[in-house]
PDB file of N, CA and C in Angstrom:
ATOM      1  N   UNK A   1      81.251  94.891  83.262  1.00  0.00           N
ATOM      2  CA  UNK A   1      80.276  94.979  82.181  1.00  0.00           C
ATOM      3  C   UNK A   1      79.004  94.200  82.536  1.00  0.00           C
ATOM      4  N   UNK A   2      79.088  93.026  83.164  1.00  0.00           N
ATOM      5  CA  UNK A   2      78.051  92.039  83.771  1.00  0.00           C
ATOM      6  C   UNK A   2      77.008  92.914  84.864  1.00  0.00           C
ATOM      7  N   UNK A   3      78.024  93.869  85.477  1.00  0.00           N
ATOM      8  CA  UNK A   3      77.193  94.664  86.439  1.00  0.00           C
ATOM      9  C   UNK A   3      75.987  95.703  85.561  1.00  0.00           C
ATOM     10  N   UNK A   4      76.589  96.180  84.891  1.00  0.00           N
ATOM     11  CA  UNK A   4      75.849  97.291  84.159  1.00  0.00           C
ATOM     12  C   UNK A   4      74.074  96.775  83.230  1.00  0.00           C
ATOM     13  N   UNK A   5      74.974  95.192  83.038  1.00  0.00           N
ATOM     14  CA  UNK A   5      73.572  94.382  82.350  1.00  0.00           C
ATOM     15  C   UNK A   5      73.172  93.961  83.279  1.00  0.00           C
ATOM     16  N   UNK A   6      73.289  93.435  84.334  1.00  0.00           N
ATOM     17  CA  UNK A   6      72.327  93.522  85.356  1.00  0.00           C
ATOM     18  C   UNK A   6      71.721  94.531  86.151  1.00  0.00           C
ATOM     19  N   UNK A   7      72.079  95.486  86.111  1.00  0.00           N
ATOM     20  CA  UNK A   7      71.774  96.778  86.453  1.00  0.00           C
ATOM     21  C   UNK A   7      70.186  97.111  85.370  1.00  0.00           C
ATOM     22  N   UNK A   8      70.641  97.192  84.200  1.00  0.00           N
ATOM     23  CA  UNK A   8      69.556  97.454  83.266  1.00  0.00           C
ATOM     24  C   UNK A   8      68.879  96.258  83.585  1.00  0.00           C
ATOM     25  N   UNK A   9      68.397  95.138  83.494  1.00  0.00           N
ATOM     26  CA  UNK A   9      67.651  93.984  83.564  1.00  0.00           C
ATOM     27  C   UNK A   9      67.052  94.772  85.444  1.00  0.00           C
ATOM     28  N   UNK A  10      67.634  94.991  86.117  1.00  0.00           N
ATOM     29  CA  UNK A  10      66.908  95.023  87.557  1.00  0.00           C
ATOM     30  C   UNK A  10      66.264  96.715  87.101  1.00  0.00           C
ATOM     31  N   UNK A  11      66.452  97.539  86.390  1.00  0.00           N
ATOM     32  CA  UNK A  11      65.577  98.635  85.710  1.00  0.00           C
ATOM     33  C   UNK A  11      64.146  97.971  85.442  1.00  0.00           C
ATOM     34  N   UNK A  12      64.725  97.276  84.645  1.00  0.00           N
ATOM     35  CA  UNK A  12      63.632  96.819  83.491  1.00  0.00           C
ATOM     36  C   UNK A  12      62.267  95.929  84.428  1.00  0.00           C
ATOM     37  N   UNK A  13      62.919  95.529  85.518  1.00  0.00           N
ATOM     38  CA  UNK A  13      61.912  94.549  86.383  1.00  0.00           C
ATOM     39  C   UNK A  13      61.457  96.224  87.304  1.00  0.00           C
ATOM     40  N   UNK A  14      62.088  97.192  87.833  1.00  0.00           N
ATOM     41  CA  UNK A  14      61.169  98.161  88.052  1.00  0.00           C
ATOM     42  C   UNK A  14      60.272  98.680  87.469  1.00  0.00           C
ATOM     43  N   UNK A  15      60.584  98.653  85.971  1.00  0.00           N
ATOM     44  CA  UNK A  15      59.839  99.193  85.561  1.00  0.00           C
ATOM     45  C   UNK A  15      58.454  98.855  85.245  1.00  0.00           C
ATOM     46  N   UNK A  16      58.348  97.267  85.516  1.00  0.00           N
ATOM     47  CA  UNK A  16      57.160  96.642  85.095  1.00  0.00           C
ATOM     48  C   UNK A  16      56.298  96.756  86.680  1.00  0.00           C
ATOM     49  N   UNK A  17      56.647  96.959  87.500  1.00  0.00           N
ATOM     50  CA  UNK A  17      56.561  97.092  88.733  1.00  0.00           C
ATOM     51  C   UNK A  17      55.403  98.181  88.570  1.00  0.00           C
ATOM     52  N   UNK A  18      55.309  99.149  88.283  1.00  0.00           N
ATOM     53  CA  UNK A  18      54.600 100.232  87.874  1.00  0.00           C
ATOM     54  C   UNK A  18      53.285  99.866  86.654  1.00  0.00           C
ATOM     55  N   UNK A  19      53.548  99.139  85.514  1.00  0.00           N
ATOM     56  CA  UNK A  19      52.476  98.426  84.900  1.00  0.00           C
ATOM     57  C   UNK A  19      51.685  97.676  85.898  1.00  0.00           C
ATOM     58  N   UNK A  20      52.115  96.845  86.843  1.00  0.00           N
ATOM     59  CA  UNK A  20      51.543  96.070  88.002  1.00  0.00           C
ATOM     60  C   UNK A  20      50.806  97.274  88.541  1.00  0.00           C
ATOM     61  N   UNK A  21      51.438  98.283  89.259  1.00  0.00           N
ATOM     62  CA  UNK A  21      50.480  99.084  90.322  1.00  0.00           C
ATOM     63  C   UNK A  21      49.081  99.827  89.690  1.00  0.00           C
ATOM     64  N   UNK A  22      49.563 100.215  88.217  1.00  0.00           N
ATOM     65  CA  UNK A  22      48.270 101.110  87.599  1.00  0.00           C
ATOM     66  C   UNK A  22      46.907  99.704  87.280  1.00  0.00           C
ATOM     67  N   UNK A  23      47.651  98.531  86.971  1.00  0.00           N
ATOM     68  CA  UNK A  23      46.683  97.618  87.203  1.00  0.00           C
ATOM     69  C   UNK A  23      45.869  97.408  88.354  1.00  0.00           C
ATOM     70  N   UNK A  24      46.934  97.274  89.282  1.00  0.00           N
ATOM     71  CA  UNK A  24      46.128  97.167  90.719  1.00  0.00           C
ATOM     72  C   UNK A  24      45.234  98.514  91.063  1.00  0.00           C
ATOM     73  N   UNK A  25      45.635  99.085  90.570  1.00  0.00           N
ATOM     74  CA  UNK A  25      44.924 100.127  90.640  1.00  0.00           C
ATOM     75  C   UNK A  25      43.203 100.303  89.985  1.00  0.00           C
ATOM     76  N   UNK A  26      43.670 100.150  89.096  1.00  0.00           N
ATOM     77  CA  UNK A  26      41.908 100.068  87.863  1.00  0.00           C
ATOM     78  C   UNK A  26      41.315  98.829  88.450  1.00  0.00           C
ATOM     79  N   UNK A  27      41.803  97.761  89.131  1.00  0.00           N
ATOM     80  CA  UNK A  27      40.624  96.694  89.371  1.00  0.00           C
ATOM     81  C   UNK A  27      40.398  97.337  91.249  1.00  0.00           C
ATOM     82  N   UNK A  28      40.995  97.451  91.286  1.00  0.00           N
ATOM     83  CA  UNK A  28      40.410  98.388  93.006  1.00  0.00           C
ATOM     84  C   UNK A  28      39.729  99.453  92.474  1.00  0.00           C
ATOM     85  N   UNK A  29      39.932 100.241  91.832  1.00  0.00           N
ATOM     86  CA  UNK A  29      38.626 101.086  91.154  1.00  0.00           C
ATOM     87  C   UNK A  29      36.754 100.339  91.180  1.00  0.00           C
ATOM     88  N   UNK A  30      37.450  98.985  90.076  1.00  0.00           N
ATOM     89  CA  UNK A  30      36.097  98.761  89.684  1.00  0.00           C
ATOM     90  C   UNK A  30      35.500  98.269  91.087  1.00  0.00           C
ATOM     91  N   UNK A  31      36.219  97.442  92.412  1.00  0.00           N
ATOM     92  CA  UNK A  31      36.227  97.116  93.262  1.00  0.00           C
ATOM     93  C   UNK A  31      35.645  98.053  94.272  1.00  0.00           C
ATOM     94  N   UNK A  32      35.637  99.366  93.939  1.00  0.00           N
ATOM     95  CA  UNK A  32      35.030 100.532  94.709  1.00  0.00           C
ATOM     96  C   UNK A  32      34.010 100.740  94.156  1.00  0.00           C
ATOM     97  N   UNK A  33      33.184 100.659  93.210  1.00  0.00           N
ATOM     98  CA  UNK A  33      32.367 100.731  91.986  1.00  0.00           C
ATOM     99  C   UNK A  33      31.446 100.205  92.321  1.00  0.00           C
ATOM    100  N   UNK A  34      31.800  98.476  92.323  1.00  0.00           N
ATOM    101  CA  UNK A  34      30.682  97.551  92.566  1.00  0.00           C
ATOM    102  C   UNK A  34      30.419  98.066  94.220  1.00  0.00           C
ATOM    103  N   UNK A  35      31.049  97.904  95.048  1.00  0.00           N
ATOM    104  CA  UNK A  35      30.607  98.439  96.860  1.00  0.00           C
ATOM    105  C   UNK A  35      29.800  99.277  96.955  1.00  0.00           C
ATOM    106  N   UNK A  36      29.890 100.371  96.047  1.00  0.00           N
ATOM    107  CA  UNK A  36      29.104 101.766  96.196  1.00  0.00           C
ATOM    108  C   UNK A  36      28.563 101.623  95.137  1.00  0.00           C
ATOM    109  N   UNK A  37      27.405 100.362  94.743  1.00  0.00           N
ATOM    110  CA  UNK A  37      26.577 100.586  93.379  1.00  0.00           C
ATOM    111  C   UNK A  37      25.741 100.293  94.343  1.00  0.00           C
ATOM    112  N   UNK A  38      24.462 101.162  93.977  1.00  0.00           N
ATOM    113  CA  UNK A  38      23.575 100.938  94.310  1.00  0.00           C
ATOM    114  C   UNK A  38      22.240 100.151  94.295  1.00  0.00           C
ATOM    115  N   UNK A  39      22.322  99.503  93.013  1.00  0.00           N
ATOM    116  CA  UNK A  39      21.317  98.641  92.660  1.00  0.00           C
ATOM    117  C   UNK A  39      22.652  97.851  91.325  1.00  0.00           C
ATOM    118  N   UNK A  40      21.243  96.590  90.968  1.00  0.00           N
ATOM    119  CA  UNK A  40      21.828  95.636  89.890  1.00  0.00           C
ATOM    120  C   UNK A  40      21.784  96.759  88.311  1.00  0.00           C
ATOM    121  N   UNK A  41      21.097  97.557  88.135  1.00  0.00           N
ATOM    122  CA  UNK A  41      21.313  98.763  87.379  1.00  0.00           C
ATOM    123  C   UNK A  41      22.810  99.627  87.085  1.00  0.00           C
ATOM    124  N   UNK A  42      23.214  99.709  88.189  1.00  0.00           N
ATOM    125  CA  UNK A  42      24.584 100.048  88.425  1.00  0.00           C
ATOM    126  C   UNK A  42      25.802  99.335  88.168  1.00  0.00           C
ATOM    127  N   UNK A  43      25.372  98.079  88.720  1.00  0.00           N
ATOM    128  CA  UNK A  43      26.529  96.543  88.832  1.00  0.00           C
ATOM    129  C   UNK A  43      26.436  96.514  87.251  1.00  0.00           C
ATOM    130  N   UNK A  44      25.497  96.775  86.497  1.00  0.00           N
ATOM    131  CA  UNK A  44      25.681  96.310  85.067  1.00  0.00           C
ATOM    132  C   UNK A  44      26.510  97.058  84.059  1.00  0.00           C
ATOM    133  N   UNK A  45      25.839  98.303  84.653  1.00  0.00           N
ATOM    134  CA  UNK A  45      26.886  99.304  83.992  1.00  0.00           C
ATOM    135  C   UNK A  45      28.544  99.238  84.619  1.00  0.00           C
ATOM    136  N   UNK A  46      28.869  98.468  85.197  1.00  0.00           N
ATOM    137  CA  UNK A  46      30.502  98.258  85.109  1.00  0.00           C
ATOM    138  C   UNK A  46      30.412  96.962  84.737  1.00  0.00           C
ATOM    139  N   UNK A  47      29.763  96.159  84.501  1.00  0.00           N
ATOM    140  CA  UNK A  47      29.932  94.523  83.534  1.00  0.00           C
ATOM    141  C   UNK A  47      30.010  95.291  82.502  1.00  0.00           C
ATOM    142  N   UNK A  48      28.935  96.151  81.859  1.00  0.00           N
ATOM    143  CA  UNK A  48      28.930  96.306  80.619  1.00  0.00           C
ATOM    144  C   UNK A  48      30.187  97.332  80.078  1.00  0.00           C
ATOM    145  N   UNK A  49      30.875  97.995  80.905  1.00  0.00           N
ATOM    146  CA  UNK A  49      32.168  98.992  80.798  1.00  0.00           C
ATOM    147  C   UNK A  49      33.372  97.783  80.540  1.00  0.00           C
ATOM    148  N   UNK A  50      33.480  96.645  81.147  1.00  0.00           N
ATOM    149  CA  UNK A  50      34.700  95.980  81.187  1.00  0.00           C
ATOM    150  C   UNK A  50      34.019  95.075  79.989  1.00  0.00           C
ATOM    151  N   UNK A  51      32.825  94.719  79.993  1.00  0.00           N
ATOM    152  CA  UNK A  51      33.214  93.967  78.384  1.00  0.00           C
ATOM    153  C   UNK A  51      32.773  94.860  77.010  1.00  0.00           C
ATOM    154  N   UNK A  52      32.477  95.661  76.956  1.00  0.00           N
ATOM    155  CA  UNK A  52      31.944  96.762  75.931  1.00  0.00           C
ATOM    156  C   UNK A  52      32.822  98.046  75.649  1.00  0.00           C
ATOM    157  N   UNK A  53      33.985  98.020  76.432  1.00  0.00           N
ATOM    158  CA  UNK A  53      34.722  98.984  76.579  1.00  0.00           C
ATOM    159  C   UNK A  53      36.285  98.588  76.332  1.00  0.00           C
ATOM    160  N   UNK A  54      36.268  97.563  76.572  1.00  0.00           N
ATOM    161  CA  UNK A  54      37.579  96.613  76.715  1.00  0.00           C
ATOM    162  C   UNK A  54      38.382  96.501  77.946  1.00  0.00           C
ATOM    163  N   UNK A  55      37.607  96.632  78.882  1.00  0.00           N
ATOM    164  CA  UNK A  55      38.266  96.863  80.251  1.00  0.00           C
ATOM    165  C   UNK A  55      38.915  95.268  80.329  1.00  0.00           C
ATOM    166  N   UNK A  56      37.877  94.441  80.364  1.00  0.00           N
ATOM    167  CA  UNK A  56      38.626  93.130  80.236  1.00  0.00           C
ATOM    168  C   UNK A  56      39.901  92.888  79.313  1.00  0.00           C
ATOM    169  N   UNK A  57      39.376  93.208  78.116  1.00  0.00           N
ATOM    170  CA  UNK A  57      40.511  93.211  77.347  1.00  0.00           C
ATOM    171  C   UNK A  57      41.827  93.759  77.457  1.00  0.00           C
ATOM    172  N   UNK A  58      41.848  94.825  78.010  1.00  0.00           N
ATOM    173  CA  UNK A  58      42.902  95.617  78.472  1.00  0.00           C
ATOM    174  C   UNK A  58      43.764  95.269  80.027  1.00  0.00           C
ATOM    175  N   UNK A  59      42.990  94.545  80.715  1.00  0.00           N
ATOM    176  CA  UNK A  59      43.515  93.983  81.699  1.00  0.00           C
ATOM    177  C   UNK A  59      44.381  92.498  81.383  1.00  0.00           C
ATOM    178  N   UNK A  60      43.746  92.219  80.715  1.00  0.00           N
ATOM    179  CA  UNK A  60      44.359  90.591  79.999  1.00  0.00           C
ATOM    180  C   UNK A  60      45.554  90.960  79.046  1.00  0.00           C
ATOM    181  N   UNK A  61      45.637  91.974  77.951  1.00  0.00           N
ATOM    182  CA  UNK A  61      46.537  92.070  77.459  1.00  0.00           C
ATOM    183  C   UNK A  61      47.819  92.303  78.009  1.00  0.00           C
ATOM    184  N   UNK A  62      47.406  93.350  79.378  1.00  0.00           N
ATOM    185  CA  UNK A  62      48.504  93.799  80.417  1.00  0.00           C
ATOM    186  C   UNK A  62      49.614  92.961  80.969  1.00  0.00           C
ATOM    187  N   UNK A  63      48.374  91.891  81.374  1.00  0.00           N
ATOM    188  CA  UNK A  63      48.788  90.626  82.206  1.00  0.00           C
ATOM    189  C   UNK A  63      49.604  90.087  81.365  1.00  0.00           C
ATOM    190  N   UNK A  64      49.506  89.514  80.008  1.00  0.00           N
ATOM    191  CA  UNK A  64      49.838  88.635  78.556  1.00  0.00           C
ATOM    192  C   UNK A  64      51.260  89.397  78.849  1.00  0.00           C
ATOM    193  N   UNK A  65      51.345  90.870  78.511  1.00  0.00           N
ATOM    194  CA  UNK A  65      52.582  91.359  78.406  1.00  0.00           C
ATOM    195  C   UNK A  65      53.405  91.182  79.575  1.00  0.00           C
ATOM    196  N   UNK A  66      52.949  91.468  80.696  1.00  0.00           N
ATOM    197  CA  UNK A  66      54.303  91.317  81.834  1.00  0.00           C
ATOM    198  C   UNK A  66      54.401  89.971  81.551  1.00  0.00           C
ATOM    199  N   UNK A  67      53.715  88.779  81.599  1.00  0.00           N
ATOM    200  CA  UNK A  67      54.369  87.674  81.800  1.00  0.00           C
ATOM    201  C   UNK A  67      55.090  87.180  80.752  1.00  0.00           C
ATOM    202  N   UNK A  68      55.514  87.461  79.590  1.00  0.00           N
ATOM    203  CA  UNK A  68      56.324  88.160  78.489  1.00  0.00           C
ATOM    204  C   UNK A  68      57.685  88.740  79.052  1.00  0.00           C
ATOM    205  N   UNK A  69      57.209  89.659  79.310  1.00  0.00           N
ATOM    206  CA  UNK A  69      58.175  90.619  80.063  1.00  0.00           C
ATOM    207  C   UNK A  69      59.319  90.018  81.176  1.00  0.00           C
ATOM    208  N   UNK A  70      58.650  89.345  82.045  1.00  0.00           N
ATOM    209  CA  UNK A  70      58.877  88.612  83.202  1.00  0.00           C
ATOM    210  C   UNK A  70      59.596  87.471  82.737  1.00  0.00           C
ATOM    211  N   UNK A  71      59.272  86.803  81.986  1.00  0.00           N
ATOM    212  CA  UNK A  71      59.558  85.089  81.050  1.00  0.00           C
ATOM    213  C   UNK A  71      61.633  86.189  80.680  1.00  0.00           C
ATOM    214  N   UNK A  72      61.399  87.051  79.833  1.00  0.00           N
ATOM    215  CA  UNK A  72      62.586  87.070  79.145  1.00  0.00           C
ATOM    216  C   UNK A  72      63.569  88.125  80.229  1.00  0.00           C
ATOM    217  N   UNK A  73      63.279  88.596  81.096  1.00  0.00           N
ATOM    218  CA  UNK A  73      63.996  88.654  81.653  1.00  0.00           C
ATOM    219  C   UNK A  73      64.527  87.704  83.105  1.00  0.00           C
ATOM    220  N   UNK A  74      64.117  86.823  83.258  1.00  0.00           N
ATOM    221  CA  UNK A  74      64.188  85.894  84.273  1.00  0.00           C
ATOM    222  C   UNK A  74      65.662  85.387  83.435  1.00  0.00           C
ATOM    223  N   UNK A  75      65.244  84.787  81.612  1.00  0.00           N
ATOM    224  CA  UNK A  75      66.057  84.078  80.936  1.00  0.00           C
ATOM    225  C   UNK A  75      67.601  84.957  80.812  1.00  0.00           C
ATOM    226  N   UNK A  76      67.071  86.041  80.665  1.00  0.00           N
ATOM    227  CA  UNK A  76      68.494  87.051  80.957  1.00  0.00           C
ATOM    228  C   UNK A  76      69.219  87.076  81.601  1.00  0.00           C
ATOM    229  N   UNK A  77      68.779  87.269  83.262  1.00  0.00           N
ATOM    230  CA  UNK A  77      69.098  86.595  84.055  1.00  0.00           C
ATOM    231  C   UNK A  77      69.882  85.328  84.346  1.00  0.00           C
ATOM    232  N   UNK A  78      69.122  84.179  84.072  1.00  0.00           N
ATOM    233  CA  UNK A  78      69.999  82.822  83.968  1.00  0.00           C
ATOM    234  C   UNK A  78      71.048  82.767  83.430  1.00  0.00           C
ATOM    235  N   UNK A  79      70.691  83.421  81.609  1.00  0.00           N
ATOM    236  CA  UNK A  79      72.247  83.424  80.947  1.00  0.00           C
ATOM    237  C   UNK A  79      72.824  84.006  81.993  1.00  0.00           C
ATOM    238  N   UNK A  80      73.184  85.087  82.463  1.00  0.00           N
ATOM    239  CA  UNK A  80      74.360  85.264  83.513  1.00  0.00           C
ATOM    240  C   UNK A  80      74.792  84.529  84.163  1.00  0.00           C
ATOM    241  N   UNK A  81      74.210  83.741  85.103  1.00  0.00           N
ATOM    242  CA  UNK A  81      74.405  82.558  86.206  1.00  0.00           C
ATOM    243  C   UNK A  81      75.009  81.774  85.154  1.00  0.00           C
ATOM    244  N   UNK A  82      75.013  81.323  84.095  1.00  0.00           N
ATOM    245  CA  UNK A  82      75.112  79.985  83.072  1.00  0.00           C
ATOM    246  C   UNK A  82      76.742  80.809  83.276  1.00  0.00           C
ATOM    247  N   UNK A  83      76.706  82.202  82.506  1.00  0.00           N
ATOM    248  CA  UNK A  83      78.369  82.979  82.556  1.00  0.00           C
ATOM    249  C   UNK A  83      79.245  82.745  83.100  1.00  0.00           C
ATOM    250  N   UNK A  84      78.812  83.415  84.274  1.00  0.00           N
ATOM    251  CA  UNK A  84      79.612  83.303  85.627  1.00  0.00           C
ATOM    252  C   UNK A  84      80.193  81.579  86.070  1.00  0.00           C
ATOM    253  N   UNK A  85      79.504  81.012  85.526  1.00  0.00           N
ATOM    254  CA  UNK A  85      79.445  79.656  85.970  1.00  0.00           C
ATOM    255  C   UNK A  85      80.917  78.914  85.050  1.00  0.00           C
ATOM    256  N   UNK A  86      80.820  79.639  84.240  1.00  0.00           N
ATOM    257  CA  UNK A  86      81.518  78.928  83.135  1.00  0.00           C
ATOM    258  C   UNK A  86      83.125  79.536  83.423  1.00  0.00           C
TER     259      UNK A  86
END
């Protein structure tokens, strides 16, 4: 039974695995953005997309959640070790 909940808990860390990549993804975007802007005209219009748009915001909330995410399943985790231990 211990296997099966660890089984789901090592799901659950894939699955955040994928929230990580679409992140990495949108800031290598903007990262291609700024390289190929052509003037400070350009550079502004992606300042002004990440704070006028919520790009910032949406990157921070992301972050807020996996490490959430990350925090309670680590603790999931432990309880087992604490289990087994006992």
């Amino acid at each position: 039974m211990k296997t099966r909940e660890l089984n789901k808990i090592a799901y659950d860390i894939a699955d955040l695995d994928a929230v990580i990549g679409l992140t990495q993804n949108y800031i290598s975007c903007l990262q291609l953005q700024a390289v190929r802007a052509k003037d400070n005209n350009d550079r502004f219009l992606i300042l002004h997309s990440l704070i006028h748009e919520k790009g910032f915001d949406n990157i921070m909330s992301n972050l807020e959640i996996l490490s959430e995410q990350i925090n309670s399943l680590a603790d999931e985790i432990l309880d087992h070790g604490d289990e087994v231990a006992q």
